[in-house]
Protein backbone atom coordinates (compact mmCIF):
# COMPACT_ATOMS: atom_id res chain seq x y z
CA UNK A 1 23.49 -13.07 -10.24
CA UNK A 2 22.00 -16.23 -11.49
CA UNK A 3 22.42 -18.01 -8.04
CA UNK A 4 20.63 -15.15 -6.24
CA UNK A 5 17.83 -15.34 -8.65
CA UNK A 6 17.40 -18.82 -8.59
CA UNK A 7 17.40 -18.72 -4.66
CA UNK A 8 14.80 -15.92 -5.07
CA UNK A 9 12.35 -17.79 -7.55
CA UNK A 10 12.99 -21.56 -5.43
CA UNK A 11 15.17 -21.32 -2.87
CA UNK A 12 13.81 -22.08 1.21
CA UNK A 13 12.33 -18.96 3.03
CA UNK A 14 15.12 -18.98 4.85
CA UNK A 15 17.35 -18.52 1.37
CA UNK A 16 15.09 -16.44 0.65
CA UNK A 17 14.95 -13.89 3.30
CA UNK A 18 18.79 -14.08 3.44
CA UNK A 19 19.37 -13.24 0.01
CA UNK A 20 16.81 -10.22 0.31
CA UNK A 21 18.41 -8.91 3.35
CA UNK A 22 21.61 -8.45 1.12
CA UNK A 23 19.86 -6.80 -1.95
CA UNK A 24 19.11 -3.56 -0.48
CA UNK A 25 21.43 -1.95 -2.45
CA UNK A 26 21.17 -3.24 -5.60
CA UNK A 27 19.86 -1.69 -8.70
CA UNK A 28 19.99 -5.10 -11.07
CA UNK A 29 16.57 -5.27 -12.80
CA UNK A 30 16.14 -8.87 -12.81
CA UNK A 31 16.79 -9.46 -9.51
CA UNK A 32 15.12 -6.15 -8.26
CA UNK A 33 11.53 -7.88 -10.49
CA UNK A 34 12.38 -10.90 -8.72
CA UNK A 35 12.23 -9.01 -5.32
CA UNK A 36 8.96 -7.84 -6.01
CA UNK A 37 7.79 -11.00 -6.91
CA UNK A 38 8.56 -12.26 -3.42
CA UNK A 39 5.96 -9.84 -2.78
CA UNK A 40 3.99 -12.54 -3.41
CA UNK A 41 5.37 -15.26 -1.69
CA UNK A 42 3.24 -17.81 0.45
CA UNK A 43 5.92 -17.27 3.42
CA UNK A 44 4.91 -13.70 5.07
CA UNK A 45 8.32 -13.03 6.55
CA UNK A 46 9.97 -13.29 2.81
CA UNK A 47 6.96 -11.01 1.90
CA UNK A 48 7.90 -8.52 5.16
CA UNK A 49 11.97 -9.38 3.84
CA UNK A 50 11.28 -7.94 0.54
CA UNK A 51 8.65 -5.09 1.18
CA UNK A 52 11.73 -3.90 3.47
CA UNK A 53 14.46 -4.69 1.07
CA UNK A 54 12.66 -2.24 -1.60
CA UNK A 55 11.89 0.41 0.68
CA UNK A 56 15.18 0.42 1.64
CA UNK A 57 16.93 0.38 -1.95
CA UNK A 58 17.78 4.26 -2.12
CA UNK A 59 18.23 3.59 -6.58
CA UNK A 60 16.08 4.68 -8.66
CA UNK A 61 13.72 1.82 -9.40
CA UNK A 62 10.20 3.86 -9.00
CA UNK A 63 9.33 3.41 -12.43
CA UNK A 64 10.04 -0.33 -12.02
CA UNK A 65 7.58 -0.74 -8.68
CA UNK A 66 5.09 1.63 -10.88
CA UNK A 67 5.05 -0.96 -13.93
CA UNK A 68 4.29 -3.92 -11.45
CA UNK A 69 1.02 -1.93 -9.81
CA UNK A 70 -0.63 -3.67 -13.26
CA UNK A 71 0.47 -7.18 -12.20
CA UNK A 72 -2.16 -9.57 -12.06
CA UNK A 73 -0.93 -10.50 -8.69
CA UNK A 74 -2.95 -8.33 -5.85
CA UNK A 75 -0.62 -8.28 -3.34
CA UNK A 76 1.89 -7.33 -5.59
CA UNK A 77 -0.25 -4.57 -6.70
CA UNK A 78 -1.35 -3.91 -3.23
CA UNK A 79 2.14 -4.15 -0.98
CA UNK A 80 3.94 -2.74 -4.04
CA UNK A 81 1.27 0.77 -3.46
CA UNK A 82 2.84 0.69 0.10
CA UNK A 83 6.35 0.42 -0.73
CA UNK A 84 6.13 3.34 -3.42
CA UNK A 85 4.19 5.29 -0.22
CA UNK A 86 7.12 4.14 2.41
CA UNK A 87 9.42 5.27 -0.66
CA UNK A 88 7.85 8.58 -0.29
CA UNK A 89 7.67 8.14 -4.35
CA UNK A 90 4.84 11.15 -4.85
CA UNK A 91 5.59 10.32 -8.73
CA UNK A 92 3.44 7.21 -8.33
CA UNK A 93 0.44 9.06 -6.97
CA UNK A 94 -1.39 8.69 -10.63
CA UNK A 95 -0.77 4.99 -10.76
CA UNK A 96 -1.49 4.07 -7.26
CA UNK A 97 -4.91 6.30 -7.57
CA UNK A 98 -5.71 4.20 -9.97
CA UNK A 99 -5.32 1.02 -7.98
CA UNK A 100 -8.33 2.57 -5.76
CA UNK A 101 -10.84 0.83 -8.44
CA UNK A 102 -9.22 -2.53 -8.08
CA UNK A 103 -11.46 -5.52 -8.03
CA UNK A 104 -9.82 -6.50 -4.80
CA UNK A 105 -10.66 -4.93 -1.60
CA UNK A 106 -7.21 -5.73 -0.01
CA UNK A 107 -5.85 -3.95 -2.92
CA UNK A 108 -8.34 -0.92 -2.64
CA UNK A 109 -7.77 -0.48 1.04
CA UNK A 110 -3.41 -0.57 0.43
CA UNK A 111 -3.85 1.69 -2.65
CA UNK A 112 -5.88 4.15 -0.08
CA UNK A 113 -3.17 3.98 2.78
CA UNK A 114 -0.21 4.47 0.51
CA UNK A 115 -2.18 7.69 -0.80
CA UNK A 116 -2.43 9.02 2.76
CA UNK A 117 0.63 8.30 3.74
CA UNK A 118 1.30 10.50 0.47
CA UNK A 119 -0.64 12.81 1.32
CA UNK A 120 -1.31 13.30 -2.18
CA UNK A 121 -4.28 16.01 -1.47
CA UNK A 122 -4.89 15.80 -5.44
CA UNK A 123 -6.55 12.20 -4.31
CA UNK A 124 -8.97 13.67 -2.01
CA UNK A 125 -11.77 13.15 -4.51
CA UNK A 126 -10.96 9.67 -5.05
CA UNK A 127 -10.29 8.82 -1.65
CA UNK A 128 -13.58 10.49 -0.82
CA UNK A 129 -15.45 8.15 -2.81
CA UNK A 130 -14.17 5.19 -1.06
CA UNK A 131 -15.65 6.31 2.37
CA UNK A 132 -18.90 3.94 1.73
CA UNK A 133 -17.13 1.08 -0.20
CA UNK A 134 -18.78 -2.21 -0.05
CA UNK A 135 -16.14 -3.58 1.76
CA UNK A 136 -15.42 -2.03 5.67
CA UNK A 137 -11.63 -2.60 5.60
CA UNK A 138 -11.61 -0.28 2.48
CA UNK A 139 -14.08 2.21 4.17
CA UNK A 140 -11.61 2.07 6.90
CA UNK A 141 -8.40 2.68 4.86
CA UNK A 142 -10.53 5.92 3.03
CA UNK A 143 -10.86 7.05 6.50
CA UNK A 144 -7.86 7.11 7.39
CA UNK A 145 -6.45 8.47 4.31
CA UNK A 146 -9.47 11.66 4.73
CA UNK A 147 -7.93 12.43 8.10
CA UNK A 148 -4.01 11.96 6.71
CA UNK A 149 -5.15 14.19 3.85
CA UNK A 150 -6.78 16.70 6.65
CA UNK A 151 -10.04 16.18 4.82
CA UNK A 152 -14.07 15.99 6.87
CA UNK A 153 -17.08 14.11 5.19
CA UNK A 154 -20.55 14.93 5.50
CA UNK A 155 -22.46 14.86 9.07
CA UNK A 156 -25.03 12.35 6.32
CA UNK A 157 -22.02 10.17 5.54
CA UNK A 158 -21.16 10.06 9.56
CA UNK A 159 -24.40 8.98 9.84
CA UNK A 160 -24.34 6.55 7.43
CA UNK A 161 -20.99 5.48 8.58
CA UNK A 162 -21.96 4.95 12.30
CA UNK A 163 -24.68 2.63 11.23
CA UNK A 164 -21.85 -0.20 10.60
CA UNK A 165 -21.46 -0.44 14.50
CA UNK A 166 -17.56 -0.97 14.31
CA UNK A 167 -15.76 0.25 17.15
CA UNK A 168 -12.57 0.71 14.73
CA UNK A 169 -14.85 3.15 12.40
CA UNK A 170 -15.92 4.74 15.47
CA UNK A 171 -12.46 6.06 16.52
CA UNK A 172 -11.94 6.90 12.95
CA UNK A 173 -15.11 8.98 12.78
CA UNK A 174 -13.95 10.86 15.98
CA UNK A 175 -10.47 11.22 14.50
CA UNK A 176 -12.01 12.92 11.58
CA UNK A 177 -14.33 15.20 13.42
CA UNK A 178 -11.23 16.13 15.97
CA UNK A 179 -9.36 17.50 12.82
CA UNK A 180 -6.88 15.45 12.07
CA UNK A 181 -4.27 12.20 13.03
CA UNK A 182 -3.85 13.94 16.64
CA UNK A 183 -7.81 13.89 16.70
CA UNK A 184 -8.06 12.05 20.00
């Protein structure tokens, strides 16, 4: 155990994303903080390694990922909102809604994908809000999440919308008015 979390905390990506490919299964809690903390790595394939590594652990370590959504770290916050989602863990719905307020946009916009992919339709408020964040990736993500929640805005917020002139927000907007993830 102490080798694999040494490897985890310093080891080479390579190490790395060989050790998580073999954790999948395990319900340690040291190593299983120490997987989420490669979460965080500066290597995206160790990141990609140990977002699948979680999603793929079938114990019960929910409660776990929902104690590290208050890390100071945002992508641990942020990718850690998409594994619970990809976990289909609907008992995290509280704490990821509350990840919608986040500081960081990149966090924001994860926190309102992984409530989509929920479908958590007690978010729809909160999600709602979101639709004119300051930030366009986050107004994106709140899109999306309205039409995976089955949701419609206002014809003024469509307006208001449309004025960003983003071709991305565009399909979204027609998604939306189409009813839904079929929408075009």
């Amino acid at each position: 155990m102490g080798e694999v979390i040494q490897i985890l905390i310093s080891g080479t990506s390579e190490e790395k994303i060989k050790t998580l490919e073999s954790l999948s299964d395990t319900d340690n809690y040291e190593i299983i903080q120490k997987m989420i903390d490669c979460l965080d790595d500066d290597d995206i394939r160790v990141r990609g390694e140990a977002f699948s590594s979680l999603i793929l652990n079938k114990n019960k370590i929910t409660d776990w990922l929902i104690a590290r959504l208050k890390d100071s770290r945002k992508n641990i916050r942020g990718f850690g909102s998409l594994v619970l989602a990809n976990r289909n863990d609907t008992s995290a719905i509280d704490a990821i809604m509350d990840l919608v307020k986040d500081e960081r946009s990149m966090v924001r916009s994860c926190a309102l994908g992984a409530l989509g992919h929920l479908k958590a339709k007690q978010a729809k408020d909160t999600v709602h809000k979101c639709i004119l964040d300051d930030n366009i990736e986050v107004r994106k993500s709140a899109l999306q999440a309205m039409i995976d929640l089955e949701e419609k805005i206002s014809e003024n917020e469509i307006i208001e919308i449309s004025k960003e002139k983003d071709a991305e927000l565009d399909q979204l907007i027609i998604k939306l008015k189409n009813g839904g993830p079929e929408g075009i």
